[in-house]
PDB file of N, CA and C in Angstrom:
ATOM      1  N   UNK A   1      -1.216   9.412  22.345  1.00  0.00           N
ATOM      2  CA  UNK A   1      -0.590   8.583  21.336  1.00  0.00           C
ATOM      3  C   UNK A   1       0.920   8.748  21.425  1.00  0.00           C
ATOM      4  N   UNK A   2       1.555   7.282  21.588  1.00  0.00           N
ATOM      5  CA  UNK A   2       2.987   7.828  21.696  1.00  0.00           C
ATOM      6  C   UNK A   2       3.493   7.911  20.082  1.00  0.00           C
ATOM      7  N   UNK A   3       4.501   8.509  20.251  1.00  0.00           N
ATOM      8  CA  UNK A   3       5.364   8.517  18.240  1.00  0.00           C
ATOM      9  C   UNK A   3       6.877   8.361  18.699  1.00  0.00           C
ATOM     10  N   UNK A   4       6.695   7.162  17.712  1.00  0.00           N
ATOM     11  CA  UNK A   4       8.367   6.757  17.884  1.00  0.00           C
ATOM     12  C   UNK A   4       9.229   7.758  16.870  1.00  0.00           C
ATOM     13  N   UNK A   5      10.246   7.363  17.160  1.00  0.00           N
ATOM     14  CA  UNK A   5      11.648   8.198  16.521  1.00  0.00           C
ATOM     15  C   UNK A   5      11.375   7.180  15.112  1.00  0.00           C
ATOM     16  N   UNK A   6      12.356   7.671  14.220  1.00  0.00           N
ATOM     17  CA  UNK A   6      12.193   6.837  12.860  1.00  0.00           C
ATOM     18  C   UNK A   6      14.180   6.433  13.237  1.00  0.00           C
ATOM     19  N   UNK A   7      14.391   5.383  13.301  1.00  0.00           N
ATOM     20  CA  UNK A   7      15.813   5.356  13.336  1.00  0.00           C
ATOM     21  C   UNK A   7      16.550   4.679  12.034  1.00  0.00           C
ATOM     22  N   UNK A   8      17.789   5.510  11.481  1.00  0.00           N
ATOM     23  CA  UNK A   8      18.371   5.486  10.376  1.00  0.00           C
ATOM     24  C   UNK A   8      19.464   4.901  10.723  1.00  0.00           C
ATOM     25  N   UNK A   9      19.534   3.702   9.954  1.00  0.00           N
ATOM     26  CA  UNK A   9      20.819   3.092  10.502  1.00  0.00           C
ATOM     27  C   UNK A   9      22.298   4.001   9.938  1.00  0.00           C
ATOM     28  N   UNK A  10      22.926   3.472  10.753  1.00  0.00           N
ATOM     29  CA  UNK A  10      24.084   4.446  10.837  1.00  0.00           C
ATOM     30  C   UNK A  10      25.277   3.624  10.007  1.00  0.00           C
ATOM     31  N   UNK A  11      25.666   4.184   8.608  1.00  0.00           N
ATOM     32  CA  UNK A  11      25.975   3.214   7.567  1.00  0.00           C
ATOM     33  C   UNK A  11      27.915   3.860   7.796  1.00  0.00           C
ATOM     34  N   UNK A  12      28.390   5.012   8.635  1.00  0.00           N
ATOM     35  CA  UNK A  12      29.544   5.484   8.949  1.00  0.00           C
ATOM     36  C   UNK A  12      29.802   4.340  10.050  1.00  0.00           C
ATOM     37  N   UNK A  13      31.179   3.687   9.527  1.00  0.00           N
ATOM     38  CA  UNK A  13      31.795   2.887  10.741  1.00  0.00           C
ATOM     39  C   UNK A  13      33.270   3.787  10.941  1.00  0.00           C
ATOM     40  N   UNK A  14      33.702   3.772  12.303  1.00  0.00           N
ATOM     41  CA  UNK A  14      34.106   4.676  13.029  1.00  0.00           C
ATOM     42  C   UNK A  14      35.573   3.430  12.941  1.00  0.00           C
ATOM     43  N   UNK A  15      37.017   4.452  13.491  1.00  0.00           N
ATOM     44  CA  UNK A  15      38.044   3.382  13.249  1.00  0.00           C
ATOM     45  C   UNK A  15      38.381   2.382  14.309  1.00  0.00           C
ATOM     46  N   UNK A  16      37.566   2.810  15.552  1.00  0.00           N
ATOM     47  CA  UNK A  16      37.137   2.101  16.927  1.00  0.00           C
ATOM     48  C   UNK A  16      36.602   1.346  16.885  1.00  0.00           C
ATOM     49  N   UNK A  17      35.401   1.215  16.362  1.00  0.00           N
ATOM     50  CA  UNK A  17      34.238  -0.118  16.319  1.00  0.00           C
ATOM     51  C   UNK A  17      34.865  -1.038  15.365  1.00  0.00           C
ATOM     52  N   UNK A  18      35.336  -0.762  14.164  1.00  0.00           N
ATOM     53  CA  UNK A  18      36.102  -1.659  13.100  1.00  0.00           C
ATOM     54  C   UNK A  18      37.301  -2.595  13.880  1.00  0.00           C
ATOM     55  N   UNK A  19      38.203  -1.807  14.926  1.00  0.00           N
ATOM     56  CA  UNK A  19      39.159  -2.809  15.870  1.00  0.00           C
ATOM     57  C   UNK A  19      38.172  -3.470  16.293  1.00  0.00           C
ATOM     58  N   UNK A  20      37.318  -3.216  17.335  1.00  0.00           N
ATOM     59  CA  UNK A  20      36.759  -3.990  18.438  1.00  0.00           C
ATOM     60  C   UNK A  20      36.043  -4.973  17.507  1.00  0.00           C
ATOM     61  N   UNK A  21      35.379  -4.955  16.444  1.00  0.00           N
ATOM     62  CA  UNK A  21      34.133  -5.511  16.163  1.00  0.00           C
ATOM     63  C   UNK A  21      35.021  -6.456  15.268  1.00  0.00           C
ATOM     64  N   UNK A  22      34.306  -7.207  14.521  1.00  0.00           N
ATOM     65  CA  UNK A  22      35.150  -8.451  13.706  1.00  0.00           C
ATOM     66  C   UNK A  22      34.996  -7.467  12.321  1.00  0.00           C
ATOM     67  N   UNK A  23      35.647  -7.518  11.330  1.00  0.00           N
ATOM     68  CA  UNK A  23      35.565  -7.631   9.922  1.00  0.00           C
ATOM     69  C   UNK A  23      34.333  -7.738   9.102  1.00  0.00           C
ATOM     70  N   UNK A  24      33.632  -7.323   9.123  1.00  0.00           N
ATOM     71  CA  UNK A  24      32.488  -7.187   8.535  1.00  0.00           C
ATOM     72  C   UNK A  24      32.446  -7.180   6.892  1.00  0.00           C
ATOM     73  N   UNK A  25      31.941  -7.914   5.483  1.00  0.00           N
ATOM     74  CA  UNK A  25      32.334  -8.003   4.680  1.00  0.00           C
ATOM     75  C   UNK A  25      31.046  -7.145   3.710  1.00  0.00           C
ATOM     76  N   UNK A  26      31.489  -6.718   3.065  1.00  0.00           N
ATOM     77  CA  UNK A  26      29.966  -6.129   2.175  1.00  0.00           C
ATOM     78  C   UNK A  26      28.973  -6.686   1.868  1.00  0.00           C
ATOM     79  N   UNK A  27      29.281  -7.796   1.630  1.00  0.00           N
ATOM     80  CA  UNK A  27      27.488  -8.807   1.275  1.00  0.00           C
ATOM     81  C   UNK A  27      27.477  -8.863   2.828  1.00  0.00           C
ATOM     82  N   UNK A  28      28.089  -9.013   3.769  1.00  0.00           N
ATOM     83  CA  UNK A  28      27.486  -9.387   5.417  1.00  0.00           C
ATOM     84  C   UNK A  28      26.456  -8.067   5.334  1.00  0.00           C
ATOM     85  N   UNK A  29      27.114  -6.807   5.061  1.00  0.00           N
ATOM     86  CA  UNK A  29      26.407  -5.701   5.575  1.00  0.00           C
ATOM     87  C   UNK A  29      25.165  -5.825   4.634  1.00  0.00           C
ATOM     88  N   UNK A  30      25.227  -6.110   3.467  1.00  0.00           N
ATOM     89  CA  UNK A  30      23.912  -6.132   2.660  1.00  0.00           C
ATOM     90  C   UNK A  30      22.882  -6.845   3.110  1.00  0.00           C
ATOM     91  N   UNK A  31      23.114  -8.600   3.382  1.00  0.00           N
ATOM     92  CA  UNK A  31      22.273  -9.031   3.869  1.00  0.00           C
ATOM     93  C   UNK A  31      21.569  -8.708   5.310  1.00  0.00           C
ATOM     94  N   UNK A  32      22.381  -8.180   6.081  1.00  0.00           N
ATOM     95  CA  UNK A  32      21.734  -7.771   6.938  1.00  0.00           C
ATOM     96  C   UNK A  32      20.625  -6.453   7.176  1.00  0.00           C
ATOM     97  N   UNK A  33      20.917  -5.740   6.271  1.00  0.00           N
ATOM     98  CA  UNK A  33      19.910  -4.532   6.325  1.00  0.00           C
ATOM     99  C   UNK A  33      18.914  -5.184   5.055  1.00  0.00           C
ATOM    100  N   UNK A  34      19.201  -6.133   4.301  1.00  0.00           N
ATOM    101  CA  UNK A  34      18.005  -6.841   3.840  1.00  0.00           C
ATOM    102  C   UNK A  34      17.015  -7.614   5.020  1.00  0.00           C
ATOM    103  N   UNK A  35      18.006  -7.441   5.568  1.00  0.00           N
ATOM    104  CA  UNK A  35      16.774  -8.571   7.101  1.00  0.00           C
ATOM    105  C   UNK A  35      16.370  -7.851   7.384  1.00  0.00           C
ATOM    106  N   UNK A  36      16.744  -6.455   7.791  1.00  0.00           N
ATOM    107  CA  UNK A  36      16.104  -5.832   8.646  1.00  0.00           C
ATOM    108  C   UNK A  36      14.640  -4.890   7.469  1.00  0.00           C
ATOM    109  N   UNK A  37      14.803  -4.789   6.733  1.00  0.00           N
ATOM    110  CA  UNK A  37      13.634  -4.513   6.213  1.00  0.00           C
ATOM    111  C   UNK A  37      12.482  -5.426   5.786  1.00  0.00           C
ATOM    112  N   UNK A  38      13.104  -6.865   5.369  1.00  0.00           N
ATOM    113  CA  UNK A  38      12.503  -7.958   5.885  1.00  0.00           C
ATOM    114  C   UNK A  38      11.227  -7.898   6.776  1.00  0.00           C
ATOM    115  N   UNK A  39      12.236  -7.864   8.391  1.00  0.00           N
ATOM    116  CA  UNK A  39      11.418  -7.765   9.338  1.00  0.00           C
ATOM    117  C   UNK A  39      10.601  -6.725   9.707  1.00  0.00           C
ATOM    118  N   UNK A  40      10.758  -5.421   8.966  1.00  0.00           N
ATOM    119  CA  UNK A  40       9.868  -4.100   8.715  1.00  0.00           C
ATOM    120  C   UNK A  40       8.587  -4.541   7.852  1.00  0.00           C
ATOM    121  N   UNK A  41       8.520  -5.138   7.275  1.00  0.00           N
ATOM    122  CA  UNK A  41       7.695  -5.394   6.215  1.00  0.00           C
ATOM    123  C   UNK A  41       6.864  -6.943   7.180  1.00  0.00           C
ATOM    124  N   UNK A  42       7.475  -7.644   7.989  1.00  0.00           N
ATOM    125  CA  UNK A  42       6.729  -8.549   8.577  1.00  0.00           C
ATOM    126  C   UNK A  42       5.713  -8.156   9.635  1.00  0.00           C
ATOM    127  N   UNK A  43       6.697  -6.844  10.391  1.00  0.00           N
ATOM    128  CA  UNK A  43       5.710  -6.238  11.325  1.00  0.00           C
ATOM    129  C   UNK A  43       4.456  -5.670  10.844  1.00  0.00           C
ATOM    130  N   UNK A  44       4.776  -4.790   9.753  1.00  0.00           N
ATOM    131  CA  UNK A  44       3.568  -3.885   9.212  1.00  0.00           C
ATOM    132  C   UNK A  44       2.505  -4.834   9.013  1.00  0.00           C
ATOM    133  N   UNK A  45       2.653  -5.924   8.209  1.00  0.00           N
ATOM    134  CA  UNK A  45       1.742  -7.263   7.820  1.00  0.00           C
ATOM    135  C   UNK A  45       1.028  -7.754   9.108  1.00  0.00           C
ATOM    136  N   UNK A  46       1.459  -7.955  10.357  1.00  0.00           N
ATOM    137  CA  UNK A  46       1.030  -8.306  11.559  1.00  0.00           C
ATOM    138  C   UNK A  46       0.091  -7.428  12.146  1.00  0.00           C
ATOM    139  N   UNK A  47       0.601  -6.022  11.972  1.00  0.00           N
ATOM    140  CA  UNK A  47      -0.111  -4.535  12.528  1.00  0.00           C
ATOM    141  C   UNK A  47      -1.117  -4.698  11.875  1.00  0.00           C
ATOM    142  N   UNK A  48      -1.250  -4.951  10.241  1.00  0.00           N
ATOM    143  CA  UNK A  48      -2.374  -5.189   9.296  1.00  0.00           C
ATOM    144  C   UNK A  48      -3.096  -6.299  10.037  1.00  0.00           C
ATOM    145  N   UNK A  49      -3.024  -6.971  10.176  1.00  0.00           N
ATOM    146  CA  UNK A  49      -3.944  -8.385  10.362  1.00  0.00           C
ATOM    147  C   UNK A  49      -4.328  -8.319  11.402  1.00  0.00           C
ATOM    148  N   UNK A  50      -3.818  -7.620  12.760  1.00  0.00           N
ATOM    149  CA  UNK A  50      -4.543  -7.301  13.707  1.00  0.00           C
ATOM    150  C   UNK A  50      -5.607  -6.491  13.699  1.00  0.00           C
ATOM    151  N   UNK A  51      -5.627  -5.207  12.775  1.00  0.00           N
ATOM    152  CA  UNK A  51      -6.290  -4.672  12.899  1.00  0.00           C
ATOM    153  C   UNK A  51      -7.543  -5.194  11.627  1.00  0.00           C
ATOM    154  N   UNK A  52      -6.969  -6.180  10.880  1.00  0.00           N
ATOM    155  CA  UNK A  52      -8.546  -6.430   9.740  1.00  0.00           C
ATOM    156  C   UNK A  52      -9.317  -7.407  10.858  1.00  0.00           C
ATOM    157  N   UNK A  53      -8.483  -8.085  12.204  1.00  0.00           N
ATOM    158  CA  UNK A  53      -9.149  -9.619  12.894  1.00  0.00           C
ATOM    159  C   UNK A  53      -9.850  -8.805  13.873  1.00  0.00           C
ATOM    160  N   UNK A  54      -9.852  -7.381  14.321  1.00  0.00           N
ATOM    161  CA  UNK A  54     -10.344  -6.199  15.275  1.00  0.00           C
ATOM    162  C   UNK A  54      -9.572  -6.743  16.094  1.00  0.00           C
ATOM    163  N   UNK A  55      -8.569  -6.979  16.592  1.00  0.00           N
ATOM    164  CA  UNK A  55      -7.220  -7.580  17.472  1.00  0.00           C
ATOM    165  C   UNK A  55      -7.011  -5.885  18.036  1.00  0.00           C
ATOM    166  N   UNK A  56      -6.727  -5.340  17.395  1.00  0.00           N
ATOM    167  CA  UNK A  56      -6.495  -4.009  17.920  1.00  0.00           C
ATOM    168  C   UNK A  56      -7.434  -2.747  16.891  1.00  0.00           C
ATOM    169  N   UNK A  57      -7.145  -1.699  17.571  1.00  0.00           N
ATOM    170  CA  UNK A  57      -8.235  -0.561  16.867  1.00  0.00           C
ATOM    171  C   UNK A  57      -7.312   0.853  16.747  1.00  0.00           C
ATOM    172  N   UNK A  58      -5.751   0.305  16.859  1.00  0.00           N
ATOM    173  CA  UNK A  58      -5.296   1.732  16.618  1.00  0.00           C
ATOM    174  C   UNK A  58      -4.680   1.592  15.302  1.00  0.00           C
ATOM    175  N   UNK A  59      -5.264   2.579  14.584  1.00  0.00           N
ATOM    176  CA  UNK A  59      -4.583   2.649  13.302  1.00  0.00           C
ATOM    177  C   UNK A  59      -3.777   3.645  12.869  1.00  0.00           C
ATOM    178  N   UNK A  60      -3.376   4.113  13.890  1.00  0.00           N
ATOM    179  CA  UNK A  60      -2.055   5.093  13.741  1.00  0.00           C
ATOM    180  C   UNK A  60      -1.155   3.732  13.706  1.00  0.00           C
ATOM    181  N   UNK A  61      -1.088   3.175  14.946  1.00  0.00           N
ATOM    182  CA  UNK A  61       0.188   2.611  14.787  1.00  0.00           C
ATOM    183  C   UNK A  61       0.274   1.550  12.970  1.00  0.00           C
ATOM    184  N   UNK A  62      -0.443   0.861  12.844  1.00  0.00           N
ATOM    185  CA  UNK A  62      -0.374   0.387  11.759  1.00  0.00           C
ATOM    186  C   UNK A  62      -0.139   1.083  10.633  1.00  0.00           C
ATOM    187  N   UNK A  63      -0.335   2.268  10.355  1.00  0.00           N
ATOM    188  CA  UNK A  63      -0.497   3.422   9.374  1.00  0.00           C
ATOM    189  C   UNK A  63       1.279   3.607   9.560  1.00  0.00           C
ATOM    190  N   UNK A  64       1.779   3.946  10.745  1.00  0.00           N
ATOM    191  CA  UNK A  64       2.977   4.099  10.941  1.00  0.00           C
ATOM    192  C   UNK A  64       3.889   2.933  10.579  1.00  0.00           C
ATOM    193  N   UNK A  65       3.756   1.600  11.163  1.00  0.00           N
ATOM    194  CA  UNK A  65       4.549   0.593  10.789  1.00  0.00           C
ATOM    195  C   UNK A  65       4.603   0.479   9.081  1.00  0.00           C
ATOM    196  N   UNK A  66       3.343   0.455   8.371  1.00  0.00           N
ATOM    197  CA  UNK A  66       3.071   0.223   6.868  1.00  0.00           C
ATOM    198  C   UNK A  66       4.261   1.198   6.169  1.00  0.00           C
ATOM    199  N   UNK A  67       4.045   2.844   6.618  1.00  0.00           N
ATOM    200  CA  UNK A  67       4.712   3.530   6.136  1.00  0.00           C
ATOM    201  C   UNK A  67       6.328   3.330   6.186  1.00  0.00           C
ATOM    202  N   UNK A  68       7.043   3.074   7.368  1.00  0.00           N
ATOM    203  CA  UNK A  68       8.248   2.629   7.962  1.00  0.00           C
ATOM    204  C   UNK A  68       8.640   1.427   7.019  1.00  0.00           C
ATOM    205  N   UNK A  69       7.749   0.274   7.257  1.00  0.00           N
ATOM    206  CA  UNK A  69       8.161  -0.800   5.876  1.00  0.00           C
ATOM    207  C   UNK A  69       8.374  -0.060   4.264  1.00  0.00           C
ATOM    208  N   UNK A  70       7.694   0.415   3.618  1.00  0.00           N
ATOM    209  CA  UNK A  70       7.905   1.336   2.611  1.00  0.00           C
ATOM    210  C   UNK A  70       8.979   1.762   2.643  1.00  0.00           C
ATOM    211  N   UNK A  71       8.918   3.371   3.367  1.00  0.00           N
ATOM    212  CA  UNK A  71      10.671   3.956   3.459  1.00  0.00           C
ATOM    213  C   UNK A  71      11.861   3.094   3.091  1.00  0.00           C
ATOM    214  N   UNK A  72      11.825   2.401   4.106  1.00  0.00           N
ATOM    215  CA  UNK A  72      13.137   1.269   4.128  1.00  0.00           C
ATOM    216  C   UNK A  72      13.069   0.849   2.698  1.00  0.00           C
ATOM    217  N   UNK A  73      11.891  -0.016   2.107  1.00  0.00           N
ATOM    218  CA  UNK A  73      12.074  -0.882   0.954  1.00  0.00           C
ATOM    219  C   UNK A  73      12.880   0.225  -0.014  1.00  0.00           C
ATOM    220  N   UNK A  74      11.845   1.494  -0.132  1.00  0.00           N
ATOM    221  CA  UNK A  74      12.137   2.425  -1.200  1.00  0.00           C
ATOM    222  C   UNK A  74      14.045   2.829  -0.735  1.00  0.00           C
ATOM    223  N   UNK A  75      14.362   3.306   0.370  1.00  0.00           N
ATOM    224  CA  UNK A  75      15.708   3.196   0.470  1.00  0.00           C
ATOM    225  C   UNK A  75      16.596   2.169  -0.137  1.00  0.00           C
ATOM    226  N   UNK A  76      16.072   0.832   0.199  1.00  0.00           N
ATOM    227  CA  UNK A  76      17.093   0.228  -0.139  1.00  0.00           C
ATOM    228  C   UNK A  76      16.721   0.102  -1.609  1.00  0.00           C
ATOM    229  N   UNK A  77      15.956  -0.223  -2.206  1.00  0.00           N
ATOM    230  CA  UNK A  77      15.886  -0.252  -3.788  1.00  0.00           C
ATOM    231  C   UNK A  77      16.653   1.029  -4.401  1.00  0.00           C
ATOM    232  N   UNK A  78      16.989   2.209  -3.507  1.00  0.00           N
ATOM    233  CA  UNK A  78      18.098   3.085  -4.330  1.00  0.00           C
ATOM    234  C   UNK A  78      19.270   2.515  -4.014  1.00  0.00           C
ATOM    235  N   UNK A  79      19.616   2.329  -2.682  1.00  0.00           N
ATOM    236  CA  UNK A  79      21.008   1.835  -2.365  1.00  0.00           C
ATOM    237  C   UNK A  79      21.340   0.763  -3.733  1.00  0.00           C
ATOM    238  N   UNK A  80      20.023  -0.677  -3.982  1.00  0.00           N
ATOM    239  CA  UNK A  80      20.248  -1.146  -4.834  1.00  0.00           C
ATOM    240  C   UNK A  80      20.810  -0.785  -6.356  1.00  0.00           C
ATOM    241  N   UNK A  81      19.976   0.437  -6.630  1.00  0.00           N
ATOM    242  CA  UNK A  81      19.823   1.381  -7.875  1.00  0.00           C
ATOM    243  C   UNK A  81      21.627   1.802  -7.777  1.00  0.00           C
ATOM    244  N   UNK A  82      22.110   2.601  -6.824  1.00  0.00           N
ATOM    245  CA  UNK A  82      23.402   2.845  -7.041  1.00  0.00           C
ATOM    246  C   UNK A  82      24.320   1.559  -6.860  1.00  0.00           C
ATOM    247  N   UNK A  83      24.348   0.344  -6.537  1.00  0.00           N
ATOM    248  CA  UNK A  83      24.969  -0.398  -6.529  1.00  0.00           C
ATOM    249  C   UNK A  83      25.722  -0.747  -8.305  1.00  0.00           C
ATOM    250  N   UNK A  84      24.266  -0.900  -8.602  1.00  0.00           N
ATOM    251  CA  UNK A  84      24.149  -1.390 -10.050  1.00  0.00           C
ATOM    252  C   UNK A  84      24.753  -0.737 -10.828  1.00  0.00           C
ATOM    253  N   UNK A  85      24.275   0.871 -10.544  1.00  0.00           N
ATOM    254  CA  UNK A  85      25.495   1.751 -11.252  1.00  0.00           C
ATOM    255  C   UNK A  85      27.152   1.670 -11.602  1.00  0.00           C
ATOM    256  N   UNK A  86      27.112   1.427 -10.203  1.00  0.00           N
ATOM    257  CA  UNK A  86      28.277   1.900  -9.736  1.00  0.00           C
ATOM    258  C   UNK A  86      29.509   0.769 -10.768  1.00  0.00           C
ATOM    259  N   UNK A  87      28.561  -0.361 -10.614  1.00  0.00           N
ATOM    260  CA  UNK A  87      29.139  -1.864 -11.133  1.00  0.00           C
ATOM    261  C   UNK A  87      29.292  -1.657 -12.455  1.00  0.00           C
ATOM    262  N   UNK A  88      28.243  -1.428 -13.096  1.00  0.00           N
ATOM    263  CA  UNK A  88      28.295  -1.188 -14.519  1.00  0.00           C
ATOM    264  C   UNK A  88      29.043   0.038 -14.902  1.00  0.00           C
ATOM    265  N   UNK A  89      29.510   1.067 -14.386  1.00  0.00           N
ATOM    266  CA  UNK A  89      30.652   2.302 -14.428  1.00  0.00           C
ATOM    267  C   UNK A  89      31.751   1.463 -14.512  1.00  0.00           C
ATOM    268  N   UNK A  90      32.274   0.362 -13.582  1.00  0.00           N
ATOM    269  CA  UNK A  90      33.552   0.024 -13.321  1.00  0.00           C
ATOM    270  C   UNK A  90      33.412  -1.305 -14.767  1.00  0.00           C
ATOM    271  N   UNK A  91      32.537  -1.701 -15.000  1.00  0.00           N
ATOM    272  CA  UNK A  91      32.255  -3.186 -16.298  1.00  0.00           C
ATOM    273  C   UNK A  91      33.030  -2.008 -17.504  1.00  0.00           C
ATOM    274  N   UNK A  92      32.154  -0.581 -17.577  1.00  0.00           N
ATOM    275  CA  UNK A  92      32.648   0.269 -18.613  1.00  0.00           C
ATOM    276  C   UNK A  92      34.323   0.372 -18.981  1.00  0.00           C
ATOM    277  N   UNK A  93      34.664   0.926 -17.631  1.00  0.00           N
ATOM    278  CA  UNK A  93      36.158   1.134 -17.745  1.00  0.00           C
ATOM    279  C   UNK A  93      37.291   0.334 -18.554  1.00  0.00           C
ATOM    280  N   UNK A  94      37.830   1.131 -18.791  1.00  0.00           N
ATOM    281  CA  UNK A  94      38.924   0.010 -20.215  1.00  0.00           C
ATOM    282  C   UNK A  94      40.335   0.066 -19.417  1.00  0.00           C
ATOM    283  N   UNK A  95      40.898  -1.660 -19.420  1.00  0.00           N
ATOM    284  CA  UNK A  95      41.719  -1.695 -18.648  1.00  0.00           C
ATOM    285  C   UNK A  95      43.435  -1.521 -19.697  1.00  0.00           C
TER     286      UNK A  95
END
């Protein structure tokens, strides 16, 4: 059985990649790691349906993808969780 790595996106941008790369804006970065769990959550669904159609018979891997979709969601629903905070700290502040 092979086992993949779990890879964490890497949310530190470096002062190198920021020259080379274009400007990247905060909702850009949001929506995009919304896609990408998106597409975590599309795979697991596929892994599922293969294995309810007997398409395939390994249920590690599906067990693994399901779990991987999770993680992510539950990550980002904190990232979300501190967003909200963070917003409503700064709504508090008296100018």
């Amino acid at each position: 059985m092979k086992v993949e790595s779990l890879k964490i996106p890497d949310f530190s941008l470096s002062t190198e990649k920021t020259k080379e790369k274009e400007k990247v804006t905060f909702g850009e970065m949001l929506k995009d790691y919304i896609q990408k769990v998106m597409d975590l959550e599309r795979e697991a669904n596929r892994e599922a349906e293969k294995l309810i159609r007997s398409d395939s018979t390994d249920l590690h891997n599906v067990m693994i993808s399901i779990e991987k979709a999770d993680l992510t969601f539950q990550l980002m629903m904190q990232i979300r969780n501190k967003i909200i905070s963070a917003y409503e700290e700064i709504m508090r502040m008296q100018v």
